[in-house]
N, C-alpha and C. Protein backbone atom coordinates (compact mmCIF):
# COMPACT_ATOMS: atom_id res chain seq x y z
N UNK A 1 -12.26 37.32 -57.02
CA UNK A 1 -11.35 36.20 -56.94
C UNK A 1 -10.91 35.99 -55.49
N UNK A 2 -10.97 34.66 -54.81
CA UNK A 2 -10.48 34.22 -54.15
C UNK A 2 -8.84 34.70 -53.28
N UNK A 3 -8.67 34.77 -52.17
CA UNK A 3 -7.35 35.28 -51.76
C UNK A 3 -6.59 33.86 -51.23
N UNK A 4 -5.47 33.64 -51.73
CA UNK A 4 -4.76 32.15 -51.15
C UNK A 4 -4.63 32.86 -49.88
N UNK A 5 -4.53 31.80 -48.63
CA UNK A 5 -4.27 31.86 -47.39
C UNK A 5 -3.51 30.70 -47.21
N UNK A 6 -2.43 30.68 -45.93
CA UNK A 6 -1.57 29.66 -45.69
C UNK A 6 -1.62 29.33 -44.81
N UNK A 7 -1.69 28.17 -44.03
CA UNK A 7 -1.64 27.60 -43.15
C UNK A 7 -0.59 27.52 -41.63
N UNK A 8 -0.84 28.49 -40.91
CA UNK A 8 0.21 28.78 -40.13
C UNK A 8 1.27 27.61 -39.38
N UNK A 9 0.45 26.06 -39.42
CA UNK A 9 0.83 25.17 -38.81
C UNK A 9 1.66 24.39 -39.60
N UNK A 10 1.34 23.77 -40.91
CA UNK A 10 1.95 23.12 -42.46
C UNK A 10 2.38 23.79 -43.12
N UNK A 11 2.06 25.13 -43.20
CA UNK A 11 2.22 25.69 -44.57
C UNK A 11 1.58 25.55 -46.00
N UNK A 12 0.54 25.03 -45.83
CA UNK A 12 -0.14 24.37 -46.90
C UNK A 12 -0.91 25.97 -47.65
N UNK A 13 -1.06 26.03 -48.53
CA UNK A 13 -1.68 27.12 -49.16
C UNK A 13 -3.15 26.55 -49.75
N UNK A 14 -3.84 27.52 -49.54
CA UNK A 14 -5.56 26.92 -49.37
C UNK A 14 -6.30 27.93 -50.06
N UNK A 15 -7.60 28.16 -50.74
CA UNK A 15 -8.72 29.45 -50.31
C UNK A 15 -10.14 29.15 -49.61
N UNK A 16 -9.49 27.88 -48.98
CA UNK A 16 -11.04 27.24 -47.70
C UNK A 16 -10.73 28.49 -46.99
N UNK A 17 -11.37 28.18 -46.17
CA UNK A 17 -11.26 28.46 -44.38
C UNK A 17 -10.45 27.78 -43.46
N UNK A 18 -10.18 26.24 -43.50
CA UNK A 18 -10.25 25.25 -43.43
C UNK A 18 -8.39 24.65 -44.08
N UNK A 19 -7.89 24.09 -43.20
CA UNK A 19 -6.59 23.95 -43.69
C UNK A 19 -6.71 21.90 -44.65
N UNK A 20 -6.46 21.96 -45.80
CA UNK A 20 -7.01 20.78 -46.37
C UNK A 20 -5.94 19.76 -45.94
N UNK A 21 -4.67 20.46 -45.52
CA UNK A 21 -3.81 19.12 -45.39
C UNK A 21 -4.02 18.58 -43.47
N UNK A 22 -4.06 19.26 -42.60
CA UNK A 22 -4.21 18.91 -41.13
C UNK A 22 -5.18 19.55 -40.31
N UNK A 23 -6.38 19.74 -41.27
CA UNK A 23 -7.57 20.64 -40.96
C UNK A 23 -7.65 21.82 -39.59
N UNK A 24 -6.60 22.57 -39.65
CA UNK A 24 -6.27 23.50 -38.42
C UNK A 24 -6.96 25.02 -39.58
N UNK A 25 -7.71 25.72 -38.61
CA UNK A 25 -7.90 26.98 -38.67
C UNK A 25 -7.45 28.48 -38.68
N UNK A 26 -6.17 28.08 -38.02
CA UNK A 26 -5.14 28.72 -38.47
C UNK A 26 -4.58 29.64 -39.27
N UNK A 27 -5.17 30.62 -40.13
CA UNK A 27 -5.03 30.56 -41.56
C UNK A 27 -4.27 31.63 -41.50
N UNK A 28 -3.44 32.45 -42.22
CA UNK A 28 -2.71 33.75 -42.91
C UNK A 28 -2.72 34.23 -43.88
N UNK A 29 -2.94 35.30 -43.99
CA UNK A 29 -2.59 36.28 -45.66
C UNK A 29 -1.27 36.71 -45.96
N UNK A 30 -0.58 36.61 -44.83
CA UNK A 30 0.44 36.89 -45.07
C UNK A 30 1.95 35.73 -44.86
N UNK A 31 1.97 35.51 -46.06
CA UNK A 31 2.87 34.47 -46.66
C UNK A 31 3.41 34.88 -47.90
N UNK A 32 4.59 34.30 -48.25
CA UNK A 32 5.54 34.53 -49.59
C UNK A 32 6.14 33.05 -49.68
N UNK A 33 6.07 33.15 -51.12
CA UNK A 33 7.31 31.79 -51.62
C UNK A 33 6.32 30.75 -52.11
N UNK A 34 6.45 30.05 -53.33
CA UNK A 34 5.20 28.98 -53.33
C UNK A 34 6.46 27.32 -53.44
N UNK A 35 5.88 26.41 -52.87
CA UNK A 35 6.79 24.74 -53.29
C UNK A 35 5.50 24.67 -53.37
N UNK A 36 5.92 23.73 -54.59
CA UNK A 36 4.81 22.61 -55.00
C UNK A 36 5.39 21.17 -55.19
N UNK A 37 4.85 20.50 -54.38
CA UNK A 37 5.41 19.16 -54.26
C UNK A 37 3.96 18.19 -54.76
N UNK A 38 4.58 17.70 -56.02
CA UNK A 38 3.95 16.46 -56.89
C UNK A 38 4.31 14.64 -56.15
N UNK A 39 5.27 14.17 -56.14
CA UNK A 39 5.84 13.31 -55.68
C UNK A 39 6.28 13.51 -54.13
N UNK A 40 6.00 13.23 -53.15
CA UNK A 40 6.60 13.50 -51.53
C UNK A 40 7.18 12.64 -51.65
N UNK A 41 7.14 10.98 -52.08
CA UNK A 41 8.07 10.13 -51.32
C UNK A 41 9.07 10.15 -52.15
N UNK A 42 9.26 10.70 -53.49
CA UNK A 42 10.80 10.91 -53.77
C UNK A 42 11.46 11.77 -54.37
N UNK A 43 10.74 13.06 -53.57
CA UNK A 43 11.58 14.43 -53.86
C UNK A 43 11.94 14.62 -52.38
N UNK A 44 13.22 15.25 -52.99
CA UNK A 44 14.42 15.50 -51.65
C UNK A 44 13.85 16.40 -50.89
N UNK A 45 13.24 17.73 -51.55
CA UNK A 45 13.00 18.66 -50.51
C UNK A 45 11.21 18.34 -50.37
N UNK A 46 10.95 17.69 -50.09
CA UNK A 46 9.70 16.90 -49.47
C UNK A 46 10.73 16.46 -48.28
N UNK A 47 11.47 15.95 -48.30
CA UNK A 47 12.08 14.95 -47.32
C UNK A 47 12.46 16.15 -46.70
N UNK A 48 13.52 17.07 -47.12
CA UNK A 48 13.93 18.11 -46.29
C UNK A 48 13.22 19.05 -45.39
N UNK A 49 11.97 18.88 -46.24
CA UNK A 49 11.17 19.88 -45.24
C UNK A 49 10.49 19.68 -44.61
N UNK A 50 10.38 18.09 -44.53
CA UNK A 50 9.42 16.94 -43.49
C UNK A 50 7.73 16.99 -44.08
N UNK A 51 7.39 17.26 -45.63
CA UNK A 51 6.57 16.98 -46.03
C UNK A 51 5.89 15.61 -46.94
N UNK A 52 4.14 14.85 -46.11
CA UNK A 52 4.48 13.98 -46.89
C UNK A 52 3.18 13.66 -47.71
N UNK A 53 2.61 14.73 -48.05
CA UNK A 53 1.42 14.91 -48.91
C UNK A 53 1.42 15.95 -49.79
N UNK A 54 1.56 15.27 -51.23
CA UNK A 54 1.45 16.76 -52.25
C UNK A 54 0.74 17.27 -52.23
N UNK A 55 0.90 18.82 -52.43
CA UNK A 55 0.13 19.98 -52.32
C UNK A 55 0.82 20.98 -52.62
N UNK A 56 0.71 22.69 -52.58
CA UNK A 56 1.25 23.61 -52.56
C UNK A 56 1.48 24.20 -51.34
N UNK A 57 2.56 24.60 -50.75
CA UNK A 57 3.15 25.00 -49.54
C UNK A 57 3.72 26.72 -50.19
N UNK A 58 3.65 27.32 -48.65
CA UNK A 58 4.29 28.63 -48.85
C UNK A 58 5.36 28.13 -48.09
N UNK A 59 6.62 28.76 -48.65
CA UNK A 59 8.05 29.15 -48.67
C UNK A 59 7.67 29.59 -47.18
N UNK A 60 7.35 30.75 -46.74
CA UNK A 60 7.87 31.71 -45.32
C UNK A 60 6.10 32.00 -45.22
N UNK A 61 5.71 31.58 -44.03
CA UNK A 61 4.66 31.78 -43.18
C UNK A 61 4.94 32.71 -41.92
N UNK A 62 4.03 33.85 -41.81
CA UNK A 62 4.20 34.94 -41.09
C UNK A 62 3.01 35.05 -39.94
């Protein structure tokens, strides 16, 4: 099975290589916390956290 990796730049959680939301290389294993944002333009913490494409994000990128 696949290992999620996170995106050191977005935070986007992936198992490319390849970051799918701002295609940076970037990648980490070491991350905690999952948001999943369905709706960006009208969930608050989309807005709060300056995200504006659904996807799954890690909480704390290391």
């Amino acid at each position: 099975m696949a290992r999620e990796v996170a995106c050191k730049k977005c935070k986007a959680v992936t198992i490319g290589k390849v970051c799918p939301i701002c295609k940076a290389t970037d990648l980490t294993l070491d991350w905690s916390g999952i948001i999943i944002i369905f709706d960006a333009l009208k969930s608050e913490i989309a807005a709060t956290l300056d995200i504006s494409i659904p996807h799954k994000y890690a909480h704390k990128v290391s």
